[in-house]
Protein backbone atom coordinates (compact mmCIF):
# COMPACT_ATOMS: atom_id res chain seq x y z
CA UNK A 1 10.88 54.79 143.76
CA UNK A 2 7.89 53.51 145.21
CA UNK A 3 7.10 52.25 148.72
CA UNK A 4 6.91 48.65 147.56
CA UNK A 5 10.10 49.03 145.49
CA UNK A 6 11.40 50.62 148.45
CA UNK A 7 10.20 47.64 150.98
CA UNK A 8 12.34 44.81 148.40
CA UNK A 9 15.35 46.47 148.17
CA UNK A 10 15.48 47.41 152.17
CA UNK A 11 14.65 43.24 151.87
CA UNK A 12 17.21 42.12 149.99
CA UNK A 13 19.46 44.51 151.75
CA UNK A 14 18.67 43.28 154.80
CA UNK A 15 19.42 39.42 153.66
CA UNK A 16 22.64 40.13 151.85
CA UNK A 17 24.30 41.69 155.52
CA UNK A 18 22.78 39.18 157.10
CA UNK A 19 25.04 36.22 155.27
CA UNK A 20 27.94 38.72 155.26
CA UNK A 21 27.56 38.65 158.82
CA UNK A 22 27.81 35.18 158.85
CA UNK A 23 30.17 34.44 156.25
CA UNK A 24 32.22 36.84 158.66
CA UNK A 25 31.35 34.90 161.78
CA UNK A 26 31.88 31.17 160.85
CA UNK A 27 35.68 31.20 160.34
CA UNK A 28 35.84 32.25 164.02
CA UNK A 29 33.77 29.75 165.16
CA UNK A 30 35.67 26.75 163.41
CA UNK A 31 39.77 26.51 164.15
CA UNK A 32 41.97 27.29 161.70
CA UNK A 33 45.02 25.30 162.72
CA UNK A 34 43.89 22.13 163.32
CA UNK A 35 47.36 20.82 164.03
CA UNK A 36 48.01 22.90 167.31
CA UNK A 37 47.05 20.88 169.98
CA UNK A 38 45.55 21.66 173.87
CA UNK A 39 47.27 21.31 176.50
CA UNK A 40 45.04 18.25 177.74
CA UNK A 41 45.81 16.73 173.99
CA UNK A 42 49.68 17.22 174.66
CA UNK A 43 49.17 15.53 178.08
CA UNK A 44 47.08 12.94 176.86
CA UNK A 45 49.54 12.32 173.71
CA UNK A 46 52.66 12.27 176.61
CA UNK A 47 50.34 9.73 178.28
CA UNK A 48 50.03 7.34 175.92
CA UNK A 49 53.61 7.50 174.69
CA UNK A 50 54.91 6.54 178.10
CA UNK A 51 51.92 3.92 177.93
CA UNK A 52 53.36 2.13 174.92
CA UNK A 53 57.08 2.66 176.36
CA UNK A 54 55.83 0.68 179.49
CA UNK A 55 54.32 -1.97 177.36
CA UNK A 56 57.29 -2.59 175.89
CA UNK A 57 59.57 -2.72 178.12
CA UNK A 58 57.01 -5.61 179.95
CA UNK A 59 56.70 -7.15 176.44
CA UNK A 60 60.81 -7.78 176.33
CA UNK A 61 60.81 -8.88 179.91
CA UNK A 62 58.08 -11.09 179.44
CA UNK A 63 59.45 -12.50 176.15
CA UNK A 64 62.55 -13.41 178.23
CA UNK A 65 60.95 -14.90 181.41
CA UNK A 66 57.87 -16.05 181.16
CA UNK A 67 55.85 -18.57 178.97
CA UNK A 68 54.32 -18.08 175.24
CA UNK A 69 50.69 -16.91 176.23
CA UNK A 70 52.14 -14.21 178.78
CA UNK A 71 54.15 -13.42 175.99
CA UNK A 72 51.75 -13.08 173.72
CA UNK A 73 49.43 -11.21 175.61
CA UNK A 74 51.69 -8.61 176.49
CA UNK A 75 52.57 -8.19 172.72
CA UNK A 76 48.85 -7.45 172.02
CA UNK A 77 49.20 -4.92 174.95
CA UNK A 78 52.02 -3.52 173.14
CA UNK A 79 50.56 -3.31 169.50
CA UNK A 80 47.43 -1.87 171.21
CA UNK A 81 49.40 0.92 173.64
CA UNK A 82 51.31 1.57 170.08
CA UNK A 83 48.70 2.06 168.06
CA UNK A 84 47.14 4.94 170.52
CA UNK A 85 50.30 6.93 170.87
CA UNK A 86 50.96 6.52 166.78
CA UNK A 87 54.19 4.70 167.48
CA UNK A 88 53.25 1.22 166.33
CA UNK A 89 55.82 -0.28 163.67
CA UNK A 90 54.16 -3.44 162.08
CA UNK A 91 58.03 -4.19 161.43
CA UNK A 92 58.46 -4.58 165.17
CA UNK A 93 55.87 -6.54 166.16
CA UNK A 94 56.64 -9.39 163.64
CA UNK A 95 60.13 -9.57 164.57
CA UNK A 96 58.77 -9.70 167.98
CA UNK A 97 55.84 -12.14 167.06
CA UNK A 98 58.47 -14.87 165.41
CA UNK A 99 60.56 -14.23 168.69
CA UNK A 100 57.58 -15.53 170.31
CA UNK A 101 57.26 -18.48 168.30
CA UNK A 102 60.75 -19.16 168.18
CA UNK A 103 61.00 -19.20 171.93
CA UNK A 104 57.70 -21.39 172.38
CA UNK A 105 58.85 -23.76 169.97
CA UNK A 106 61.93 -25.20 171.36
CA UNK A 107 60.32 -24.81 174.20
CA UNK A 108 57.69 -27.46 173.64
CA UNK A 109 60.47 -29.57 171.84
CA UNK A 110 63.02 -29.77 175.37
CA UNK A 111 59.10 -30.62 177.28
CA UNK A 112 58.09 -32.91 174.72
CA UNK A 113 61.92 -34.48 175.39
CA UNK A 114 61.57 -33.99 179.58
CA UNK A 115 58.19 -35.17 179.78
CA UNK A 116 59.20 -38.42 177.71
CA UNK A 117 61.89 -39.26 180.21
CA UNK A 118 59.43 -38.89 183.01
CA UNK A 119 56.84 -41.35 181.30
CA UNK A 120 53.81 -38.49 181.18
CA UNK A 121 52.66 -39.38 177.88
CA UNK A 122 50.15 -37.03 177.98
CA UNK A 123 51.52 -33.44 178.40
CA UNK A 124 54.62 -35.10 176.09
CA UNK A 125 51.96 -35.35 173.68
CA UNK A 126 50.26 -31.86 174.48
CA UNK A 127 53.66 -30.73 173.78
CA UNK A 128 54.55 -32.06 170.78
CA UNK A 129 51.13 -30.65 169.49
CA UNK A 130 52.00 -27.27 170.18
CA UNK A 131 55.24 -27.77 168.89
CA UNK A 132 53.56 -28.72 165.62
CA UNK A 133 51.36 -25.75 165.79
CA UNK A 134 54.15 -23.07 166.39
CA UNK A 135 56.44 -24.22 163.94
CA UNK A 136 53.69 -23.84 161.30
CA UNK A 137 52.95 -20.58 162.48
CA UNK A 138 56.53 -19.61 162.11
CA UNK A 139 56.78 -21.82 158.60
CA UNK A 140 59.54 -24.17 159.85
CA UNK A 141 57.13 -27.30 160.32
CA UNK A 142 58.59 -30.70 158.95
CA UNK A 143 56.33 -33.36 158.65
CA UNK A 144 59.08 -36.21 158.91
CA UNK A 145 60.73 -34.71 162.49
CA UNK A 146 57.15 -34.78 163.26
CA UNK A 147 56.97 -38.57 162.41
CA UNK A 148 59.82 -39.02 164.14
CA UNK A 149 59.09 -37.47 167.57
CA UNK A 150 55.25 -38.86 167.47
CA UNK A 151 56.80 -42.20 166.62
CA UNK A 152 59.03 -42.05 169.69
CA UNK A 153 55.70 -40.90 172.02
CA UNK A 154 53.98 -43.99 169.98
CA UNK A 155 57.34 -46.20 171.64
CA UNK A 156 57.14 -45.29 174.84
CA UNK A 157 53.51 -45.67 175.43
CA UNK A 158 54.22 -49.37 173.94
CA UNK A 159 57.07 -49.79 176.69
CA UNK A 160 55.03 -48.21 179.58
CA UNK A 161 52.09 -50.78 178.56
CA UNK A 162 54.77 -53.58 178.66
CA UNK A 163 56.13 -52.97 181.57
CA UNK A 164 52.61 -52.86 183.07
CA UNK A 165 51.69 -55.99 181.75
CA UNK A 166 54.81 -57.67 182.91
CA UNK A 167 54.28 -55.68 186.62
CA UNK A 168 50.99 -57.77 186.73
């Protein structure tokens, strides 16, 4: 063999242990098991389980105490500590949601009735608006017992107006 011939192969030698080397040295590098978690990650995971536990909890006793949009914003609390720790059910949260709407709706319908007794036409009216709304969130909206309480609000603003003309 000659000294060039000689130079090549100690070349391509040379090259060939070089990528065995790496080929060798890259599996080590990268993680096999990708499913085995750190420590911080199992903390972190724990975390955000108790997170979403919390959240719920606050979303049932908010759902039973306090109004619709303290309601509903600790439902999208909920979904969102859910979602982190991998626990949400979609299931949940509309049976949850309609709860929601359930609960504001009669609740706008026994205002709508308490503010009409007390002559405040306005929030009566405010009322039976998001009465409407709700109900055809939930699907349950009827345009005749819609009719029907907006024609009573139409009534009593015509009595009110009466009676102030006749006070005069």
């Amino acid at each position: 063999m000659s000294c060039s011939q000689l130079a090549k192969s100690c070349k391509y030698l040379n090259i060939t242990a070089a990528l065995l080397l790496v080929l060798l040295l890259v599996p080590l590098a990268v993680p096999q098991d990708k499913t085995e978690q750190s420590p911080d990650e199992k903390a972190r995971q724990q975390m955000l389980i108790k997170e979403a536990a919390s959240a719920l909890r606050r979303l049932k006793r908010s759902m039973e105490k306090d109004g619709f949009y303290s309601g509903h914003v600790a439902l999208n609390i909920w979904r969102s500590t859910a979602t982190d720790a991998g626990t949400f059910d979609q299931t949940q949260y509309d049976e949850f949601k309609a709860q929601l709407y359930e609960k504001s709706v009669n609740d706008s319908l026994s205002c709508f009735e308490e503010f009409l007794l007390e002559e405040d036409l306005y929030n009566a009216n405010f009322c039976l608006q998001t009465w409407r709304m709700h109900s055809k969130e939930l699907g349950i909206y009827d345009q005749a017992e819609y009719e029907v309480f907006n024609q009573k609000l139409v009534d009593a603003e015509a009595a009110k107006a009466s009676r102030k003309a006749k006070e005069k």
